[in-house]
C-alpha atoms as a PDB file:
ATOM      1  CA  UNK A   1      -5.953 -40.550 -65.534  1.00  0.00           C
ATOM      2  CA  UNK A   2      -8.349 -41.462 -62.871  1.00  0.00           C
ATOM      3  CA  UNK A   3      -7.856 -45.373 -63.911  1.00  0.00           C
ATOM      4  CA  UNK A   4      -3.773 -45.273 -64.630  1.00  0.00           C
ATOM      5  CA  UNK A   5      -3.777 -43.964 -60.644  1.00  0.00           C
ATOM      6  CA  UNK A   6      -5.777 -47.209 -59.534  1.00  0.00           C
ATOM      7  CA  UNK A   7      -3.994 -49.801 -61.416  1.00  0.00           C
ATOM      8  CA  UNK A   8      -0.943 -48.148 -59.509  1.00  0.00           C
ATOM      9  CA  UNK A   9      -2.070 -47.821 -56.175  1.00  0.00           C
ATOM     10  CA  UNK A  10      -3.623 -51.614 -56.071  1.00  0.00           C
ATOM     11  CA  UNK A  11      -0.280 -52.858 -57.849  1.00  0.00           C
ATOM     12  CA  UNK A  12       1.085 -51.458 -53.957  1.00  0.00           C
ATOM     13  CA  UNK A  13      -1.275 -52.386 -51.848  1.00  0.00           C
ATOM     14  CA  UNK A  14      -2.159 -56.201 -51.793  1.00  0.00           C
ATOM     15  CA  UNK A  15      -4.474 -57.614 -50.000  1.00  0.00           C
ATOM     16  CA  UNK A  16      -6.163 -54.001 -48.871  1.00  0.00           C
ATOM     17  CA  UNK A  17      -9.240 -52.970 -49.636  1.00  0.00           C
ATOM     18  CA  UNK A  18      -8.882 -49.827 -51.382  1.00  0.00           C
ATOM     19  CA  UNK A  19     -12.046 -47.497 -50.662  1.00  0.00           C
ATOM     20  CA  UNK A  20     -12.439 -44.986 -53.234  1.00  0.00           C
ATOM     21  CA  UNK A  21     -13.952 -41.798 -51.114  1.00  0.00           C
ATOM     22  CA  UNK A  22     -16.092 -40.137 -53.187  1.00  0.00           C
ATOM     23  CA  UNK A  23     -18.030 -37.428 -51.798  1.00  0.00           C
ATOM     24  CA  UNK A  24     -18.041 -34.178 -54.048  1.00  0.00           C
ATOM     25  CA  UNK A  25     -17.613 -36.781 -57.029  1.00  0.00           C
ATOM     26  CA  UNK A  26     -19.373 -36.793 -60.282  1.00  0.00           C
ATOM     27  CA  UNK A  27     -21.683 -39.946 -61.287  1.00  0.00           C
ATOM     28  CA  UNK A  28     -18.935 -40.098 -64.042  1.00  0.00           C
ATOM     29  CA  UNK A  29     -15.846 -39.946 -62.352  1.00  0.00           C
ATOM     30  CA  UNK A  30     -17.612 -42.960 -59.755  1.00  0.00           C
ATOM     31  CA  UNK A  31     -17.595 -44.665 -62.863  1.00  0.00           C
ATOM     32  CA  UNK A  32     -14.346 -44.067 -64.083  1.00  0.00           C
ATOM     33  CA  UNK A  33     -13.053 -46.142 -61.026  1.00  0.00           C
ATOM     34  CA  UNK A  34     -15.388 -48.581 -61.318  1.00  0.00           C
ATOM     35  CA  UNK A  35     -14.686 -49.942 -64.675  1.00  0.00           C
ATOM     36  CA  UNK A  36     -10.450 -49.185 -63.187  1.00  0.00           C
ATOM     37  CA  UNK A  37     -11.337 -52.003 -60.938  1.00  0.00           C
ATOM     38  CA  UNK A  38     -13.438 -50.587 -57.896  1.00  0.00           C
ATOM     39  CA  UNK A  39     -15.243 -52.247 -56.052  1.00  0.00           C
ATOM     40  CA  UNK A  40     -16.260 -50.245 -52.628  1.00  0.00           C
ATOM     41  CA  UNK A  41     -17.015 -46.722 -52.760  1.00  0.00           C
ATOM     42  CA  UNK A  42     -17.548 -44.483 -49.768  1.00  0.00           C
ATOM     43  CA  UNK A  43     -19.447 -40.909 -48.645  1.00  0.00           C
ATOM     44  CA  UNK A  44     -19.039 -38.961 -46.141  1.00  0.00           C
ATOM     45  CA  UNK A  45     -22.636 -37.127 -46.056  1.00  0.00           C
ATOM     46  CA  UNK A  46     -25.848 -38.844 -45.956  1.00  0.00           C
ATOM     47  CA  UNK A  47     -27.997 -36.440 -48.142  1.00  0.00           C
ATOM     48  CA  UNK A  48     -25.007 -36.673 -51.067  1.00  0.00           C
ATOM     49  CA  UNK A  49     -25.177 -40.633 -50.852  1.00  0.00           C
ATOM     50  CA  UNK A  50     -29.217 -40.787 -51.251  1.00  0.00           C
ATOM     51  CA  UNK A  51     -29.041 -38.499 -54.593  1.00  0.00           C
ATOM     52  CA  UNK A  52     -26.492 -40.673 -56.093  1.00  0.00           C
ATOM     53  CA  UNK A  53     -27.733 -44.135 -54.820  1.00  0.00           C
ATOM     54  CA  UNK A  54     -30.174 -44.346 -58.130  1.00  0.00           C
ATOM     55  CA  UNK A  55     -27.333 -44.001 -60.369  1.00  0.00           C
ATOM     56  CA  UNK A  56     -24.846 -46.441 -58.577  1.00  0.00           C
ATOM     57  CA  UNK A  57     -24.310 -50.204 -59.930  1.00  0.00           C
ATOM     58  CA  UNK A  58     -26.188 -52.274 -57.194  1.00  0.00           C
ATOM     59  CA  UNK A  59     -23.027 -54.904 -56.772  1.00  0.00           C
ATOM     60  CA  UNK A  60     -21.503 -51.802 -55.894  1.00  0.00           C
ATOM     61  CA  UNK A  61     -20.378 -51.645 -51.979  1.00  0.00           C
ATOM     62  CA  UNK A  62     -20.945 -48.366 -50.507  1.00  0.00           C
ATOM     63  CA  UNK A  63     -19.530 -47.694 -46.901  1.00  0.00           C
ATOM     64  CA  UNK A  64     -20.884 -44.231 -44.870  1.00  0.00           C
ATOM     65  CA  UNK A  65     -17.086 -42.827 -43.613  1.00  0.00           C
ATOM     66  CA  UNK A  66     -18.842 -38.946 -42.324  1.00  0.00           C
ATOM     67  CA  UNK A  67     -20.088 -38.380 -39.143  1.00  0.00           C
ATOM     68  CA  UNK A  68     -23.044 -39.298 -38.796  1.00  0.00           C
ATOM     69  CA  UNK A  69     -26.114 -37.699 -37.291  1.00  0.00           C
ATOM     70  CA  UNK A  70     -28.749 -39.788 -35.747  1.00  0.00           C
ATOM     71  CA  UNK A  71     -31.551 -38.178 -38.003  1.00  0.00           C
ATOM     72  CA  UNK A  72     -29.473 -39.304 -41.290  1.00  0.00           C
ATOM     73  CA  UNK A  73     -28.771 -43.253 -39.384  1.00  0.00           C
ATOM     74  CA  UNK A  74     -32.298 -44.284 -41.205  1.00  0.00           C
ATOM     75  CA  UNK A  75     -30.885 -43.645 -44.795  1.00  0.00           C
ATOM     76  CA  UNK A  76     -27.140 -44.918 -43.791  1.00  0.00           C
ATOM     77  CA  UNK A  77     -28.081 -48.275 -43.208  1.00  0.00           C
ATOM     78  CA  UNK A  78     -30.759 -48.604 -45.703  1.00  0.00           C
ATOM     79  CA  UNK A  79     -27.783 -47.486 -48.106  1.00  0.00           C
ATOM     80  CA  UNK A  80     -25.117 -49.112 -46.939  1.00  0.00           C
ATOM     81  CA  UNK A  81     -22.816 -51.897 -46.505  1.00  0.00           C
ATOM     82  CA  UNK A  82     -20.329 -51.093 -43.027  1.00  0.00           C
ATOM     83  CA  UNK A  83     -20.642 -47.784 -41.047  1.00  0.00           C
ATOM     84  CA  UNK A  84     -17.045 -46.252 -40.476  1.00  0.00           C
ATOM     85  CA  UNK A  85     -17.817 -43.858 -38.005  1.00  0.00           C
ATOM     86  CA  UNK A  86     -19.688 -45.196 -34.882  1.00  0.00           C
ATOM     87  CA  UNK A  87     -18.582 -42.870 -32.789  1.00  0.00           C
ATOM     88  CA  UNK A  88     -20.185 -43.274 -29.264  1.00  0.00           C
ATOM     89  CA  UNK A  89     -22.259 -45.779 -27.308  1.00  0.00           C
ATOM     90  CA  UNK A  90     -25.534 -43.722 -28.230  1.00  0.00           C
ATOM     91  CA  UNK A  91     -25.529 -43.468 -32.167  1.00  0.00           C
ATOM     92  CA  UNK A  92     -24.416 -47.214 -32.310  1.00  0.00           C
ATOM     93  CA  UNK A  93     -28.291 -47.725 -30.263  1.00  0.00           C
ATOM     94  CA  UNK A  94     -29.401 -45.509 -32.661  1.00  0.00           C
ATOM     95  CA  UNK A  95     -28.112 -47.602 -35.455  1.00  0.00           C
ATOM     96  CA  UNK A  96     -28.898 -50.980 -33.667  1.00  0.00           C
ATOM     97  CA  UNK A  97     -32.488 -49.542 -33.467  1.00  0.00           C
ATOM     98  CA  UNK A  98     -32.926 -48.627 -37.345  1.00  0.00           C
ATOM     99  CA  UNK A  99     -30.780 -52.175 -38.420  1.00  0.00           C
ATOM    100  CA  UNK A 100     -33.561 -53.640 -36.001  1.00  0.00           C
ATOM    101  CA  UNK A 101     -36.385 -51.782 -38.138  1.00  0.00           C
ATOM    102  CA  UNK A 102     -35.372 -53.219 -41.394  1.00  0.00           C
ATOM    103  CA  UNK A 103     -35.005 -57.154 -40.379  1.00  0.00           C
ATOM    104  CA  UNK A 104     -31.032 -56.125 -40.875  1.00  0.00           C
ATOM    105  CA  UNK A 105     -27.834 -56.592 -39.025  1.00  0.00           C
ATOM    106  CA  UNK A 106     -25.667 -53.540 -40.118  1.00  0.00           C
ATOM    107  CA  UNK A 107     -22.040 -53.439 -40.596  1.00  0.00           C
ATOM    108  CA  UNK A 108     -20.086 -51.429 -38.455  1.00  0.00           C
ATOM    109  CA  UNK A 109     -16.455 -49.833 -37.312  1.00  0.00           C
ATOM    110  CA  UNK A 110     -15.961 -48.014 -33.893  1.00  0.00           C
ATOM    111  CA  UNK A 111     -14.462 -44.909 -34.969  1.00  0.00           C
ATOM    112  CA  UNK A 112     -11.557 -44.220 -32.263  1.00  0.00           C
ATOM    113  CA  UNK A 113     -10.366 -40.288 -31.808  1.00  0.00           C
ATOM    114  CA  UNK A 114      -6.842 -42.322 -30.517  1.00  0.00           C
ATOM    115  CA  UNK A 115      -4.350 -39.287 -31.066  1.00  0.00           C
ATOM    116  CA  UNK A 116      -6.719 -37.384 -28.606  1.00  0.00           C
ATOM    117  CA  UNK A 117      -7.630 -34.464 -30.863  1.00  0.00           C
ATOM    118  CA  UNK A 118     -10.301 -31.749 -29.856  1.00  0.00           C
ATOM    119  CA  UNK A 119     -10.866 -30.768 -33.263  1.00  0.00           C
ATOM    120  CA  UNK A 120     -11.772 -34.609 -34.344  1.00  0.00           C
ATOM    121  CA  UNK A 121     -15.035 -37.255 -33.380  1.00  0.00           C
ATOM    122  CA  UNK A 122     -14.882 -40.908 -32.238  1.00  0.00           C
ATOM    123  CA  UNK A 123     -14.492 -42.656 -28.935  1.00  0.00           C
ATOM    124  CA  UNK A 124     -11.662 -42.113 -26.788  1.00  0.00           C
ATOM    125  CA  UNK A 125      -9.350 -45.100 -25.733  1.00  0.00           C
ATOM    126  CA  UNK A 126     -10.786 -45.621 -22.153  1.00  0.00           C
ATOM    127  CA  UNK A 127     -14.103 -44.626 -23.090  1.00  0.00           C
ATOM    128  CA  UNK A 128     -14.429 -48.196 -25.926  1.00  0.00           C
ATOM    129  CA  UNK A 129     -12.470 -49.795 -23.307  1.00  0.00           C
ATOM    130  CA  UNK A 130     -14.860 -49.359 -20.636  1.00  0.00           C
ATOM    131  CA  UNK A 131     -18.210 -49.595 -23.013  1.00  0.00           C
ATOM    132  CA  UNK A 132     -17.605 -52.523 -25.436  1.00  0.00           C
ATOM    133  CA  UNK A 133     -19.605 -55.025 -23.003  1.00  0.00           C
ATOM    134  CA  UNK A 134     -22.740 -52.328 -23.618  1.00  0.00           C
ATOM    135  CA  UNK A 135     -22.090 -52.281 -27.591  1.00  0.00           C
ATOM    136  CA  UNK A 136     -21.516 -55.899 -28.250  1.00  0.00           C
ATOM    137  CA  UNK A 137     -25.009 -56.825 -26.601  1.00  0.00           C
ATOM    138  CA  UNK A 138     -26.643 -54.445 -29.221  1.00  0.00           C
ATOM    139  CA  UNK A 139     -27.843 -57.726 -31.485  1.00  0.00           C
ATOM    140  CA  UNK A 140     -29.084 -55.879 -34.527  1.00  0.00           C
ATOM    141  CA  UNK A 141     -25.101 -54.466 -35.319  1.00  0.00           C
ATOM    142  CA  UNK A 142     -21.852 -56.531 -36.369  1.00  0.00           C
ATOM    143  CA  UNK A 143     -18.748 -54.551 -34.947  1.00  0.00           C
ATOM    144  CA  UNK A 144     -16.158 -55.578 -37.029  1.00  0.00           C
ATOM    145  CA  UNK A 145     -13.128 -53.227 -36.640  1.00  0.00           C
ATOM    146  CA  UNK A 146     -12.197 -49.599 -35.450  1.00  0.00           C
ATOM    147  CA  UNK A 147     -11.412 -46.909 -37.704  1.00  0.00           C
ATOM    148  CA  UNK A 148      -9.215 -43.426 -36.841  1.00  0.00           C
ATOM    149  CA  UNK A 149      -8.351 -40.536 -38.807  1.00  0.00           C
ATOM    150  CA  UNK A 150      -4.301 -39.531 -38.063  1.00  0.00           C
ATOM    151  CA  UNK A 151      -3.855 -35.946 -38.277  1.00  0.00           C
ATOM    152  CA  UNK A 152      -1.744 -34.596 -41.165  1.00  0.00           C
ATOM    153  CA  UNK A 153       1.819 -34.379 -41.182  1.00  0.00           C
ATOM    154  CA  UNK A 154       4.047 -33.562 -44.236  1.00  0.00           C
ATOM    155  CA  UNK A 155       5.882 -36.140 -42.988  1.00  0.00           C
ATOM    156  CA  UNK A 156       3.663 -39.415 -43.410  1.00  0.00           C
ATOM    157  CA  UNK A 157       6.006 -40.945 -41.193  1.00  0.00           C
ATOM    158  CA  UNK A 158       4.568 -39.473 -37.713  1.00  0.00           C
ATOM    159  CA  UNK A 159       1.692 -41.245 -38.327  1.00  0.00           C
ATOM    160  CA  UNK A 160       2.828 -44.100 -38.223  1.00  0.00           C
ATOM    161  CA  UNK A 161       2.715 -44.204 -33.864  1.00  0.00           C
ATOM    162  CA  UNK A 162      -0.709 -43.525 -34.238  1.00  0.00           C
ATOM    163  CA  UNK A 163      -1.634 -46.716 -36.165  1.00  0.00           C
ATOM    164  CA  UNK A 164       0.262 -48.666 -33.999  1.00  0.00           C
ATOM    165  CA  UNK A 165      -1.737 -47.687 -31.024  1.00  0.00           C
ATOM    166  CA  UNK A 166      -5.268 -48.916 -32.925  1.00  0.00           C
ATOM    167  CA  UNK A 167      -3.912 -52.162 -33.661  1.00  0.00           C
ATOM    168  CA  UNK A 168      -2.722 -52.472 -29.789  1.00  0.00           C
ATOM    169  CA  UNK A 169      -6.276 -51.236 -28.759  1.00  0.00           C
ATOM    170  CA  UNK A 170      -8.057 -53.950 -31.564  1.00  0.00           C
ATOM    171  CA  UNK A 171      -5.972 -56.685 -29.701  1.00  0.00           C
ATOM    172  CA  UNK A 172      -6.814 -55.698 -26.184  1.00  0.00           C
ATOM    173  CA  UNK A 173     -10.491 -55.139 -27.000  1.00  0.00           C
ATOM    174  CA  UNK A 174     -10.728 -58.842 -28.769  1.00  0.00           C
ATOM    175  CA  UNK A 175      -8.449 -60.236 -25.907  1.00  0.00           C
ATOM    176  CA  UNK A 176     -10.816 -58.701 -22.989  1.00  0.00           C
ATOM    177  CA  UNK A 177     -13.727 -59.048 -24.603  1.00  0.00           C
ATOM    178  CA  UNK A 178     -13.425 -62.743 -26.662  1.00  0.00           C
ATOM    179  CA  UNK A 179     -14.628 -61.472 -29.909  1.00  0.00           C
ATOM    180  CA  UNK A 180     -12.701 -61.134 -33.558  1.00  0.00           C
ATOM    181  CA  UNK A 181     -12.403 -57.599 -34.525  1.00  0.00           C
ATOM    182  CA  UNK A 182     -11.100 -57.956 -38.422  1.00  0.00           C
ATOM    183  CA  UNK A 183     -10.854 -54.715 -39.777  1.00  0.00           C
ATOM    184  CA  UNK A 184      -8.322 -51.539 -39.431  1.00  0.00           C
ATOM    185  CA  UNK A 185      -9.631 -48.699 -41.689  1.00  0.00           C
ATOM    186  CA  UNK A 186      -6.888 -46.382 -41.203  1.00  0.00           C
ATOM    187  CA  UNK A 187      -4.621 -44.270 -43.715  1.00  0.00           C
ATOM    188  CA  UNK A 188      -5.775 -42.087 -46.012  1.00  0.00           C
ATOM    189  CA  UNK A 189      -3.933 -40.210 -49.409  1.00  0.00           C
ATOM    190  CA  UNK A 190      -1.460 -38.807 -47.558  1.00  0.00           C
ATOM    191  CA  UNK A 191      -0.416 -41.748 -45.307  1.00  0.00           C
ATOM    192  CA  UNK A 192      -1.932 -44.863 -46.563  1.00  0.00           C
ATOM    193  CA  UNK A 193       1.512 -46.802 -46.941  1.00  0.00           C
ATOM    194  CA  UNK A 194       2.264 -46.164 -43.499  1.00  0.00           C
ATOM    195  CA  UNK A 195      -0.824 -47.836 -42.584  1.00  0.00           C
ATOM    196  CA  UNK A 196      -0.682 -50.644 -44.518  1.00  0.00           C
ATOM    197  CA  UNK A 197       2.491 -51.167 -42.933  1.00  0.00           C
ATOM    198  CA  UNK A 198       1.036 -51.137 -39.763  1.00  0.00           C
ATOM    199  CA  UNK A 199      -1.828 -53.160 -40.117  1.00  0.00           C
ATOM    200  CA  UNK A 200      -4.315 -51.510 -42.259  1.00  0.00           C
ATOM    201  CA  UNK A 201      -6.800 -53.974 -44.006  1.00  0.00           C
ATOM    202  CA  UNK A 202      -8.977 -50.798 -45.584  1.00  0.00           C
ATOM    203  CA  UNK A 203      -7.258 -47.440 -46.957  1.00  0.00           C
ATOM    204  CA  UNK A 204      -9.478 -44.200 -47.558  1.00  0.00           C
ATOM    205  CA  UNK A 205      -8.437 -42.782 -50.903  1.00  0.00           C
ATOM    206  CA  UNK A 206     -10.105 -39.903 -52.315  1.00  0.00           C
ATOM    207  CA  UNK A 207      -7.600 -36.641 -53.420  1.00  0.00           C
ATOM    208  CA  UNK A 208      -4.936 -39.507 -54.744  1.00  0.00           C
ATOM    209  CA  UNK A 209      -7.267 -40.798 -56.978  1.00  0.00           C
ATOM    210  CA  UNK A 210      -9.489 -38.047 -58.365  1.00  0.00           C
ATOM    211  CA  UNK A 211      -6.879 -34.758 -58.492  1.00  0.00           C
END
C-alpha cells in the first residue's frame, strides 16, 4: 500500500523532492518507503529522531521539520542533513554555535509564519526582511531556502496565495541581499500540488503516504 502510494505521487511530482514525514512511524513502515524509492525522511521531534537514528540506513537523508528547542539543536544537527524550521534570529545562533562545535556547516531553511497566524512559529515577513544581514554572517550555517506551513483549507486551492507570497519574499531576499536561496519547502498532503505549481522544490508528505 504504502509503496503503490509513492510510485504515484513521484509519477506527479517531477523534479520535487518528496520528504516522507515520518514522526509517529514504525522502523518498518520507514522502510517500506525506502525500498518504494525514498530517499529523505523527516521528524518533527528531536527525542523521536535520536531513538530511531540506530535503526536508519546511513545514506539515508534525514531533515528536522518540528520546532525546535534550543536544548534539542545539539542532537538536530548531529542528526541531520537541513533544518526546516529556523524560526528566529536567536535559535539560528544557537544552531550556528553547535554546527561550529562539531567542525560542521549545517543545512538550513528560514521557516516564514507568511499567512500571519497566531497559532503558528517562524519569522514574520518584515522581521527576515530586516534580519537576513545578521543571519547570513553566522559562518557555521548554509541558509538555503524558506519553508511555511499554509493553513488548511478543504479547498487546496486557497493556498495557493500563500505560496506565491514565499516565492516573492525568496526573490526579494536573494535580490537585496546577493545570495541564491534554492529551496521552497512548502505543501504538504493536503496541498502539495498547489505548491508544486507554485514553486515548490520540497513537498512534506506524511498522512498521504502512511494512512
Amino acid at each position: 500500500m504504502i509503496r503503490d502510494k509513492i510510485l504515484e505521487i513521484n509519477k506527479e511530482i517531477n523534479n520535487v523532492l518528496l520528504l516522507a514525514i515520518t514522526n509517529g512511524r514504525t522502523i518498518e513502515q520507514i522502510n517500506e518507503a525506502i525500498s518504494a524509492g525514498i530517499k529523505a525522511i523527516g521528524e518533527n521531534k528531536a527525542q523521536e529522531l535520536k531513538v530511531k537514528f540506530p535503526f536508519l540506513p546511513k545514506d539515508l537523508r534525514i531533515d528536522f521539520i518540528g520546532h525546535l528547542q534550543t536544548n534539542k539543536v545539539r542532537d538536530v544537527v548531529k542528526h541531520c542533513y537541513l533544518i526546516h524550521s529556523v524560526d528566529s534570529l536567536y535559535l539560528a545562533r544557537e544552531v550556528d554555535r553547535q554546527a561550529k562545535n562539531m567542525g560542521k556547516r549545517q543545512n538550513i531553511l528560514l521557516q516564514i509564519n507568511i499567512s500571519g497566524e497566531k497559532s503558528k512559529y517562524g519569522f514574520k515577513k518584515e522581521d527576515v526582511i530586516d534580519q537576513m544581514p545578521q543571519l547570513l554572517k553566522l559562518s557555521n550555517i548554509r541558509i538555503i531556502g524558506l519553508m511555511t506551513i499554509a493553513p488548511h483549507f478543504d479547498n487546496p486551492e486557497k493556498t495557493r496565495p500563500i505560496f506565491q507570497k514565499l516565492k516573492l519574499l525568496k526573490n526579494q531576499l536573494e535580490e537585496e541581499n546577493r545570495v541564491g536561496i534554492y529551496e521552497l519547502s512548502m505543501g504538504m498532503s493536503n496541498d502539495y500540488k498547489i505548491a508544486i505549481e507554485e514553486g515548490a522544490t520540497i513537498v512534506r508528505l506524511g498522512r498521504i503516504i502512511f494512512e
